[in-house]
N, C-alpha and C. Protein backbone atom coordinates (compact mmCIF):
# COMPACT_ATOMS: atom_id res chain seq x y z
N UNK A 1 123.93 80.09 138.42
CA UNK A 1 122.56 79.69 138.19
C UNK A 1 122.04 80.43 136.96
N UNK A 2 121.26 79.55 136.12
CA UNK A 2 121.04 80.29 134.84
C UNK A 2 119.71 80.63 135.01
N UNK A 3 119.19 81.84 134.35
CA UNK A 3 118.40 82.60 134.80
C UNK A 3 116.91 81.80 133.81
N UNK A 4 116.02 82.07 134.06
CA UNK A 4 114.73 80.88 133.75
C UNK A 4 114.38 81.47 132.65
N UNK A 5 114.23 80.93 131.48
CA UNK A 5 113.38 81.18 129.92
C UNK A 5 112.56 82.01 130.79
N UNK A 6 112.12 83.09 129.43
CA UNK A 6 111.13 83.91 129.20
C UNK A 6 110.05 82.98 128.72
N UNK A 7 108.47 82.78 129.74
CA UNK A 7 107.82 81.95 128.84
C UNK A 7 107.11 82.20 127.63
N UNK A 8 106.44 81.30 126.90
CA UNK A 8 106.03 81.65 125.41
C UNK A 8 105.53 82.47 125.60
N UNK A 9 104.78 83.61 124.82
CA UNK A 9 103.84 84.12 125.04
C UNK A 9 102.65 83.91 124.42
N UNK A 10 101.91 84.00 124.63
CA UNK A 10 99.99 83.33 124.55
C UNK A 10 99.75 83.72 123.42
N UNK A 11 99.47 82.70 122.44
CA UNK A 11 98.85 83.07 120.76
C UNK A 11 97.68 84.00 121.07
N UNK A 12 97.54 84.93 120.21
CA UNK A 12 96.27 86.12 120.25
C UNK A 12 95.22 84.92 119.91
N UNK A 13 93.89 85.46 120.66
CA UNK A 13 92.57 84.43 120.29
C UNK A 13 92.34 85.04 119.15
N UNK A 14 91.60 84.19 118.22
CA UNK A 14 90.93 84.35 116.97
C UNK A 14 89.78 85.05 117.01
N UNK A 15 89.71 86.56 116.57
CA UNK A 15 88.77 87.35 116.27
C UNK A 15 87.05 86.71 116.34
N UNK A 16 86.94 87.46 116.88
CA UNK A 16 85.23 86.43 116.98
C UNK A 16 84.59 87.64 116.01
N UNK A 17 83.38 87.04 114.91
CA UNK A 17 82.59 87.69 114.16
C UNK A 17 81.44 87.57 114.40
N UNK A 18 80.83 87.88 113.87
CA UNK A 18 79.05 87.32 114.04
C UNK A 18 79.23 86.59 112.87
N UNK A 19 79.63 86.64 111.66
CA UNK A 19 79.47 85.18 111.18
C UNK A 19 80.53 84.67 110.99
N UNK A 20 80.84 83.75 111.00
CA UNK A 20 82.15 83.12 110.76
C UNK A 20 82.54 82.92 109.10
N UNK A 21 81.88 83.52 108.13
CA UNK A 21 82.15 83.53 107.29
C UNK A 21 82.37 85.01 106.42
N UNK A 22 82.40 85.91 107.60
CA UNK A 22 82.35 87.61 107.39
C UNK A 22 83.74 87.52 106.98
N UNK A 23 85.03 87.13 106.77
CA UNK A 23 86.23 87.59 106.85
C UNK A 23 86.08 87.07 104.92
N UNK A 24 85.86 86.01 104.27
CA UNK A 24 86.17 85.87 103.32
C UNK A 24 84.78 86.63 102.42
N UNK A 25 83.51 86.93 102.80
CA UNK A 25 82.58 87.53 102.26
C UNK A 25 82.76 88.88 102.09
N UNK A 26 84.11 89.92 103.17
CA UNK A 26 84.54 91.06 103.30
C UNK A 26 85.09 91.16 101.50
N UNK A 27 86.46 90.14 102.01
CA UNK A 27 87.21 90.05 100.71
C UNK A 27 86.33 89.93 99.61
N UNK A 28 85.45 88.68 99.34
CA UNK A 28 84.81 88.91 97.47
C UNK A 28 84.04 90.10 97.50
N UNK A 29 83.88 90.65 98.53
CA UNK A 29 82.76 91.70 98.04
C UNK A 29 83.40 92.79 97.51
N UNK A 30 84.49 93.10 98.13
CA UNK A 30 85.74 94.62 97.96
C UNK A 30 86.36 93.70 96.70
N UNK A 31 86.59 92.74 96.48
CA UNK A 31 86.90 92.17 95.24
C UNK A 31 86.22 92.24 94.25
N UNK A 32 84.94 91.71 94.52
CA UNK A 32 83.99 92.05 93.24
C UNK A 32 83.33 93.70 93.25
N UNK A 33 83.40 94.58 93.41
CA UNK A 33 83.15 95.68 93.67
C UNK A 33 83.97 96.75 92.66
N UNK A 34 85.42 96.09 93.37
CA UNK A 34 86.55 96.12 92.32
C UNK A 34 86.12 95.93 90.56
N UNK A 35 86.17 94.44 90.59
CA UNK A 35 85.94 94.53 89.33
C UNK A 35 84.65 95.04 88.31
N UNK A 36 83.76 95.19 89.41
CA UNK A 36 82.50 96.10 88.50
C UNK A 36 82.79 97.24 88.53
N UNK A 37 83.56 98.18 89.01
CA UNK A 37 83.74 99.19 88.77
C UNK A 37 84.55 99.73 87.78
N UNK A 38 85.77 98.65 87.04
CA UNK A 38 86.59 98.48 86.50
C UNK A 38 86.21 98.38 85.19
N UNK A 39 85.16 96.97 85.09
CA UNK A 39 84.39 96.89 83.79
C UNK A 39 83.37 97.80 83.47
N UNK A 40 82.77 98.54 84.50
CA UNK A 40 82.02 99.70 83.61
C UNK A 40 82.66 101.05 83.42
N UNK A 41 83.96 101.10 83.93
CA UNK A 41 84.82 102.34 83.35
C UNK A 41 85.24 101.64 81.82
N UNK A 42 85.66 100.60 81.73
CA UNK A 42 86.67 100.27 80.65
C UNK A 42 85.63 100.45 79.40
N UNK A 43 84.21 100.67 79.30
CA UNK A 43 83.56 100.89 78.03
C UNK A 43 83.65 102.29 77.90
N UNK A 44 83.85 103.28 78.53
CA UNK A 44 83.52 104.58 78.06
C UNK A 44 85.24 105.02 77.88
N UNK A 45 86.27 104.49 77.90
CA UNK A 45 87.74 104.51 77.81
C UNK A 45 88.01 104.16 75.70
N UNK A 46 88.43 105.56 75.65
CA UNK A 46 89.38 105.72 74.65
C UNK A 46 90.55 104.90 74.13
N UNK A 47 90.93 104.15 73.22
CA UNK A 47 92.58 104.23 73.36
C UNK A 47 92.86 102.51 73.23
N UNK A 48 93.79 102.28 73.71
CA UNK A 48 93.86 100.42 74.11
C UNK A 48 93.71 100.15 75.48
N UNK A 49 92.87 98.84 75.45
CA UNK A 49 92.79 98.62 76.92
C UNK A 49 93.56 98.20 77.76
N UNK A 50 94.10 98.65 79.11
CA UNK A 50 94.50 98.60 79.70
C UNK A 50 93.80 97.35 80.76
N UNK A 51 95.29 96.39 81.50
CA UNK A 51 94.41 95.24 82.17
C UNK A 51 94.86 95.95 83.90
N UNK A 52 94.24 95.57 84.65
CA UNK A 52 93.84 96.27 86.04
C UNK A 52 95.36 96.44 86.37
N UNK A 53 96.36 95.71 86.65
CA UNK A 53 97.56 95.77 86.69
C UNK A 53 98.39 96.98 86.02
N UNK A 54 98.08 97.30 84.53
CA UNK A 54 98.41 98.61 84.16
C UNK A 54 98.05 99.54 84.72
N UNK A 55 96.39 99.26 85.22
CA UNK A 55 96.55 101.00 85.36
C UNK A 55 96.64 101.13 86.48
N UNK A 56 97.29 99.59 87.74
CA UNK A 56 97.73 100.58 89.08
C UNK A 56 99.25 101.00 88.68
N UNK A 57 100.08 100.39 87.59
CA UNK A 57 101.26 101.03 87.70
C UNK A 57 101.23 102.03 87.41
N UNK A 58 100.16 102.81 86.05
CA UNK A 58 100.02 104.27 85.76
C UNK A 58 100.14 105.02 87.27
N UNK A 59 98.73 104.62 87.79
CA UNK A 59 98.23 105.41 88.67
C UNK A 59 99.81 105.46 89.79
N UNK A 60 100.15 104.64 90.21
CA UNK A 60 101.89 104.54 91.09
C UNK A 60 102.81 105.69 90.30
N UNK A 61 103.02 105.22 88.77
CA UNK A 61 103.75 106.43 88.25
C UNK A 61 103.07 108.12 88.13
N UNK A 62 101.99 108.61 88.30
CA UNK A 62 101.38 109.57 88.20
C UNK A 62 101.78 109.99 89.47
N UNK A 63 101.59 109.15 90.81
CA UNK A 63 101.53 109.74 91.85
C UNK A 63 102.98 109.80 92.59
N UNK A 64 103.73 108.99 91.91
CA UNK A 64 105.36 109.02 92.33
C UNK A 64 106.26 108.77 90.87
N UNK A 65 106.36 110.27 90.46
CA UNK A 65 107.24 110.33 88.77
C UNK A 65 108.39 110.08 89.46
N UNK A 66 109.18 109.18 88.52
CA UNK A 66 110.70 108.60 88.92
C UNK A 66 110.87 107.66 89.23
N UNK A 67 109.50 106.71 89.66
CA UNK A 67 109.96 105.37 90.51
C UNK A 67 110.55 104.47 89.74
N UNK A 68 111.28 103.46 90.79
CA UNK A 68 112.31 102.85 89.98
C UNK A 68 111.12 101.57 89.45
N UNK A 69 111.77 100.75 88.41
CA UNK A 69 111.01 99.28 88.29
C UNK A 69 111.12 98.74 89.45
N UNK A 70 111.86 98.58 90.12
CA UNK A 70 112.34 97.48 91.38
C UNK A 70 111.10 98.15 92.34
N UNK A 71 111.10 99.05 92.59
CA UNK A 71 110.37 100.29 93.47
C UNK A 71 108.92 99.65 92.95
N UNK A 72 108.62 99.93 92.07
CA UNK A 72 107.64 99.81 91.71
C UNK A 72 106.94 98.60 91.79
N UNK A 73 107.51 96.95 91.36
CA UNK A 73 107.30 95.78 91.76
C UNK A 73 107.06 95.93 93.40
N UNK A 74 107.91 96.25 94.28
CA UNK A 74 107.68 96.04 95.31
C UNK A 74 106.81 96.90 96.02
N UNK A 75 106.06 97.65 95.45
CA UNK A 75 104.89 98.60 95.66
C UNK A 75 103.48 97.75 95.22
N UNK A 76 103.54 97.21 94.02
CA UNK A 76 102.75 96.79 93.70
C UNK A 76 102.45 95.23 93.59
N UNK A 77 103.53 94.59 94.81
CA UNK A 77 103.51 93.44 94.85
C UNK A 77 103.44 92.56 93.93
N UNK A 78 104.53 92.87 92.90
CA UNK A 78 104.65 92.17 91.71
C UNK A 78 106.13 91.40 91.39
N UNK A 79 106.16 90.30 90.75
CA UNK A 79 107.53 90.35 90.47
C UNK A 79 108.25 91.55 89.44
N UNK A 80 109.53 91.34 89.87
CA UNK A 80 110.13 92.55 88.92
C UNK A 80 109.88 92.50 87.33
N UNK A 81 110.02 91.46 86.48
CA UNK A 81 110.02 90.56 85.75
C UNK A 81 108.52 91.36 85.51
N UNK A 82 107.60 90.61 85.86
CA UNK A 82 106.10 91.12 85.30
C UNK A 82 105.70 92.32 85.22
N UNK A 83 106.59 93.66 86.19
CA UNK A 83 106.37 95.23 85.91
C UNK A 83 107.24 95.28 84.58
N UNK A 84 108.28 94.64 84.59
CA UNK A 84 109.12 95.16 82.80
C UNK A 84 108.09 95.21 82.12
N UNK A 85 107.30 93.76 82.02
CA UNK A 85 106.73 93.36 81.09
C UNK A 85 105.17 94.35 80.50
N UNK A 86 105.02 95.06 82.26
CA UNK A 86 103.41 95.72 82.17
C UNK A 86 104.50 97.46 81.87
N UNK A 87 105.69 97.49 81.79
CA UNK A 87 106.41 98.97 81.43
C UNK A 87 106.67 98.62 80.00
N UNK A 88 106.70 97.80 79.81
CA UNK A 88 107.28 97.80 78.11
C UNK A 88 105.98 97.85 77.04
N UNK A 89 105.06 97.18 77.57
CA UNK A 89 103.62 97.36 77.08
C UNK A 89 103.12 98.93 76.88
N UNK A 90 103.23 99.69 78.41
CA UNK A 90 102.54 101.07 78.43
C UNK A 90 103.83 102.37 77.38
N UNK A 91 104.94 101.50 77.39
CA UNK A 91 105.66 102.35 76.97
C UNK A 91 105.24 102.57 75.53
N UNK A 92 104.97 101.36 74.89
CA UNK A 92 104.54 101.10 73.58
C UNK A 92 103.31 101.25 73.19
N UNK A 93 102.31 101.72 74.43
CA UNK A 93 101.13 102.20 73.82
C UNK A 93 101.11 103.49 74.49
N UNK A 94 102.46 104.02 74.46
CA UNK A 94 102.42 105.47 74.76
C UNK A 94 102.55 106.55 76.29
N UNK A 95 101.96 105.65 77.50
CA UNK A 95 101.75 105.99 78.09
C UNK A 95 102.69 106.29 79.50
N UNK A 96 103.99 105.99 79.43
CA UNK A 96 104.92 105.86 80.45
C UNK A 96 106.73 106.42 79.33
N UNK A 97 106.53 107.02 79.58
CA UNK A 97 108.54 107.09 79.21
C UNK A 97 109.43 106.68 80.51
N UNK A 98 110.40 105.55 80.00
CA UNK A 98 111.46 105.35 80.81
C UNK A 98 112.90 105.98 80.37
N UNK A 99 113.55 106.08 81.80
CA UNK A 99 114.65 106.95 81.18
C UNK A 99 115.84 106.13 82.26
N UNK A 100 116.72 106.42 81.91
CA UNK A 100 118.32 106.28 82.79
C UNK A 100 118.00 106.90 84.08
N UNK A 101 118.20 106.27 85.00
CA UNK A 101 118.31 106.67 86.38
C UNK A 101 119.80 107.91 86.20
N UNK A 102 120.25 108.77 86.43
CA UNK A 102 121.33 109.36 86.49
C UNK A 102 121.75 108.68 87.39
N UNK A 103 121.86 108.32 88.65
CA UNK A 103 122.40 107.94 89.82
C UNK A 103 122.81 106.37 89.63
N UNK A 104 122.64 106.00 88.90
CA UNK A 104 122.63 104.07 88.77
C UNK A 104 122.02 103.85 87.04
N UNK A 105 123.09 104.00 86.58
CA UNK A 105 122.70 103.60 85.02
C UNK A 105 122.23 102.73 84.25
N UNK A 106 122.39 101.31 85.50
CA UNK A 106 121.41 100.56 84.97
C UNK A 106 120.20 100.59 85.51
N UNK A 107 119.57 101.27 86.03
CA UNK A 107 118.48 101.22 86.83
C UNK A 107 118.19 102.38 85.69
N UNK A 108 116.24 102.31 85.51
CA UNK A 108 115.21 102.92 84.84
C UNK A 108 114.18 103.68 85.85
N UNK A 109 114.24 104.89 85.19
CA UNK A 109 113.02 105.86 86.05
C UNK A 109 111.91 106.09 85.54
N UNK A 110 110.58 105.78 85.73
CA UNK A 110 109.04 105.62 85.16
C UNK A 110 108.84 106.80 85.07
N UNK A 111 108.24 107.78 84.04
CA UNK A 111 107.80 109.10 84.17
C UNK A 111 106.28 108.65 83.24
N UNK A 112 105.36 109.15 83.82
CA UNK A 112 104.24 109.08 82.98
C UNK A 112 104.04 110.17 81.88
N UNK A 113 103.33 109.87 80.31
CA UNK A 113 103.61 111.23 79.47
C UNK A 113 101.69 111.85 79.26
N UNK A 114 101.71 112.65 78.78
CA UNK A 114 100.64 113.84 79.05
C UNK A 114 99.60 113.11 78.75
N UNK A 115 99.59 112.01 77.69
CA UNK A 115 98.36 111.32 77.15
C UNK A 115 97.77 110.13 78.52
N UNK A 116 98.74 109.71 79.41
CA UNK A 116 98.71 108.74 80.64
C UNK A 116 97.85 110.10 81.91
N UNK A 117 98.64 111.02 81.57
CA UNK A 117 98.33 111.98 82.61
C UNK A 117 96.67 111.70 82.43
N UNK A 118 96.34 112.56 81.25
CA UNK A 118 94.52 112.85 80.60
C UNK A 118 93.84 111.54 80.89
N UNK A 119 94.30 110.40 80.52
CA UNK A 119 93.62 109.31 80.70
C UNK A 119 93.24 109.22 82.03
N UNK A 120 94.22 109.21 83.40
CA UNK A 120 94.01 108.91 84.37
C UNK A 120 92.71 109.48 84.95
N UNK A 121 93.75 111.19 84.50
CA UNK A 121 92.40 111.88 84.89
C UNK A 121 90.47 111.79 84.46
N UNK A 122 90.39 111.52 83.71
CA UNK A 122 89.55 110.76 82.94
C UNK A 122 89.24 109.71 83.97
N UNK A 123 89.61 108.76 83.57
CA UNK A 123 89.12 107.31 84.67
C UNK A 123 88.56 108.18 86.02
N UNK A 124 89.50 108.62 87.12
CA UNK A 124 89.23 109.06 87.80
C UNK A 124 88.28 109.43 88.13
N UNK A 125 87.59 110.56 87.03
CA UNK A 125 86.43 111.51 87.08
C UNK A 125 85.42 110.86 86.68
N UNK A 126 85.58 109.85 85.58
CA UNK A 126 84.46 109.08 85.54
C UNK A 126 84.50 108.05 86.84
N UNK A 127 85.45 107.53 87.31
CA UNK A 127 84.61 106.53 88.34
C UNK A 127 84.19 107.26 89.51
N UNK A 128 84.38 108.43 89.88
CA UNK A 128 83.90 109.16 91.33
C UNK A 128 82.13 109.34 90.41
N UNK A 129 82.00 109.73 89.17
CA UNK A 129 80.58 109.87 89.42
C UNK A 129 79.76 108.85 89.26
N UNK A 130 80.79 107.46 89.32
CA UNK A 130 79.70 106.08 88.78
C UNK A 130 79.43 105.51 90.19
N UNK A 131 80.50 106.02 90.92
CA UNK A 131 80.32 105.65 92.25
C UNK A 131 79.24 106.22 93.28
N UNK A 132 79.44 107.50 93.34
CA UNK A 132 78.80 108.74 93.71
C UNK A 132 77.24 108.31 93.15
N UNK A 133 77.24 107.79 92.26
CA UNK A 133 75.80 107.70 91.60
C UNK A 133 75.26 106.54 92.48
N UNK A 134 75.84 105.55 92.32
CA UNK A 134 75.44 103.94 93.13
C UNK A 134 75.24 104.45 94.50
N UNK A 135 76.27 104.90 95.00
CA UNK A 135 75.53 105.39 96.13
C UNK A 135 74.89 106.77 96.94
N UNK A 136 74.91 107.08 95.99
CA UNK A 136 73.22 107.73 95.74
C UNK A 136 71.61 106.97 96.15
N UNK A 137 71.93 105.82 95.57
CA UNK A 137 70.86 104.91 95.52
C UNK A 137 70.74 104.20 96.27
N UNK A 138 71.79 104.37 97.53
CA UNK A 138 71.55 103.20 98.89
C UNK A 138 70.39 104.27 99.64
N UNK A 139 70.07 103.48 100.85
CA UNK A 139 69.24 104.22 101.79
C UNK A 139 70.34 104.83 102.26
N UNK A 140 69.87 105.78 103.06
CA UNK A 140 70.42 106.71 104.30
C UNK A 140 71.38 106.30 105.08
N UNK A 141 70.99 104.86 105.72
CA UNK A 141 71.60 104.21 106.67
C UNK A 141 72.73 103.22 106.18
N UNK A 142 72.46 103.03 104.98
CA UNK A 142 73.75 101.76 104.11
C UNK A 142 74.70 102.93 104.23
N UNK A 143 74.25 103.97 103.40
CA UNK A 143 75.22 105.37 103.04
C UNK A 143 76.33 105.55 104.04
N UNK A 144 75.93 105.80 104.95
CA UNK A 144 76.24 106.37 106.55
C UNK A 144 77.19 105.37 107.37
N UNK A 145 76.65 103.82 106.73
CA UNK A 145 77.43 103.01 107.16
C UNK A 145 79.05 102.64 106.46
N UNK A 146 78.59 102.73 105.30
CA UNK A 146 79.83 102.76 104.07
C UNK A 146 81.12 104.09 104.39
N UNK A 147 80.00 104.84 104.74
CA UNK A 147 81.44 105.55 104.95
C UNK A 147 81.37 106.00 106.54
N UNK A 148 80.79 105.47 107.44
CA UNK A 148 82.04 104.92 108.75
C UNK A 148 82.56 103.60 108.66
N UNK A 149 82.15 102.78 107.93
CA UNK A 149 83.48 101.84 107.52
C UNK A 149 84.96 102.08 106.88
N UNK A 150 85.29 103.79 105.85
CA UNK A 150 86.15 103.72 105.68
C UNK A 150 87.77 103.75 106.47
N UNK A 151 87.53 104.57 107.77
CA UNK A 151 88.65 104.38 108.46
C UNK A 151 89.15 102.99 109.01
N UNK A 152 88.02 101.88 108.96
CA UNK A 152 88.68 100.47 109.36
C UNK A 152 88.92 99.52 108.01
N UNK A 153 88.42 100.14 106.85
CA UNK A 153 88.88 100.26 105.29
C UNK A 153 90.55 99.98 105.42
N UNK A 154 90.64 101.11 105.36
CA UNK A 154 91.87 101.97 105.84
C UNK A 154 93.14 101.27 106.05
N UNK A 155 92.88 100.75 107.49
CA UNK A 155 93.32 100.39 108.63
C UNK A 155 93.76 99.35 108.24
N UNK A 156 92.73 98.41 107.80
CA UNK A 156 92.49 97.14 107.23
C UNK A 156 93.43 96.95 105.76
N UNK A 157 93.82 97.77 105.23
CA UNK A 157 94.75 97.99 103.41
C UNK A 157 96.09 98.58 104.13
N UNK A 158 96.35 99.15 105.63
CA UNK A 158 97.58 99.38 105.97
C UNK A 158 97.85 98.36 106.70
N UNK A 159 97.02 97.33 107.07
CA UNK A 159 97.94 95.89 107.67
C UNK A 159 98.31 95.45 107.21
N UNK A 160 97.17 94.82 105.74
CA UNK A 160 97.93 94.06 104.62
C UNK A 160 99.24 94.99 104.24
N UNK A 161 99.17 96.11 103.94
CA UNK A 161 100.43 96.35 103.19
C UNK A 161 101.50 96.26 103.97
N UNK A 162 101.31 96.40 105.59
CA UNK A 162 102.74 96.47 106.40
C UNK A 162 103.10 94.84 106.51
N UNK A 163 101.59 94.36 106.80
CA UNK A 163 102.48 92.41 107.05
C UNK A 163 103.25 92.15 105.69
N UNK A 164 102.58 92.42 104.08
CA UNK A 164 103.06 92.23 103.59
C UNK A 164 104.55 92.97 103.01
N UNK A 165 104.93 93.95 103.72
CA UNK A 165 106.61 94.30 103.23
C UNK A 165 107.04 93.40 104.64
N UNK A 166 106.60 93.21 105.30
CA UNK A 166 107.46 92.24 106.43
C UNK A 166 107.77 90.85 105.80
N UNK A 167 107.09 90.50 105.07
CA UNK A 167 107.50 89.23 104.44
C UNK A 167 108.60 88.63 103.40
């Protein structure tokens, strides 16, 4: 006698919101937020401009010297192909040296160089006080709310990133 299927198991119900349009209004807002913060750093920036894509690979190579290209595409959810293209750019405006992997000779290791270092740091320091400033200017209670939202922030940028290496 053959032993009885395991039955399906029950699709999860669909998140209930108070509005049903909170899930894509989440996204443009952390999207556009994004990019205003982006465009009012990029006027007080030195140098050639960098497009948002560069400077998360800087910021990836600053915070992990050595990573591979491959490493790096798949960090930054890019094709491989389009990090050459955003490494061959920064290399040529200075800001990344690639070198020979010792371990795999055809493979390339990202090291960021001192002028990428200063810049970052820079951006950095200017956007904590452009930020810091804006909200400054909320009430009490927006304030308070913004940042007990960051741990479901969080939470919320480690799902996407885990569903997306599952894929």
């Amino acid at each position: 006698m053959e032993p009885e299927p395991e039955p399906e198991p029950e699709p999860e119900p669909e998140p209930e919101f108070e509005s049903e349009d909170f899930p894509e209004a989440l996204a443009d807002a952390l999207a556009g937020l994004q990019r205003l913060i982006r465009r009012r750093l990029r006027g007080g920036t030195t140098g050639p401009s960098l497009r948002g894509a560069e400077v998360d690979l800087l910021r990836l190579v600053v915070d992990r010297p050595g990573i591979g290209v491959s490493e790096a595409a798949k960090e930054l959810y890019l094709a491989g192909n389009s990090v050459s293209t955003l490494v061959n750019r920064l290399v040529g405006n200075g800001y990344l040296i690639r070198e020979t992997d010792p371990a795999d000779r055809r493979a390339a290791r990202l090291l960021s160089t001192p002028a990428a270092d200063a810049r970052l740091r820079d951006w950095r320091q200017r956007r904590a006080v452009l930020v810091r400033g804006q909200v400054a200017r909320l009430g009490t209670a927006d304030r308070a709310a913004l940042e007990a939202a960051l741990p479901a922030l969080r939470e919320l940028a480690a799902n996407l990133h885990e569903e997306a290496e599952e894929t």
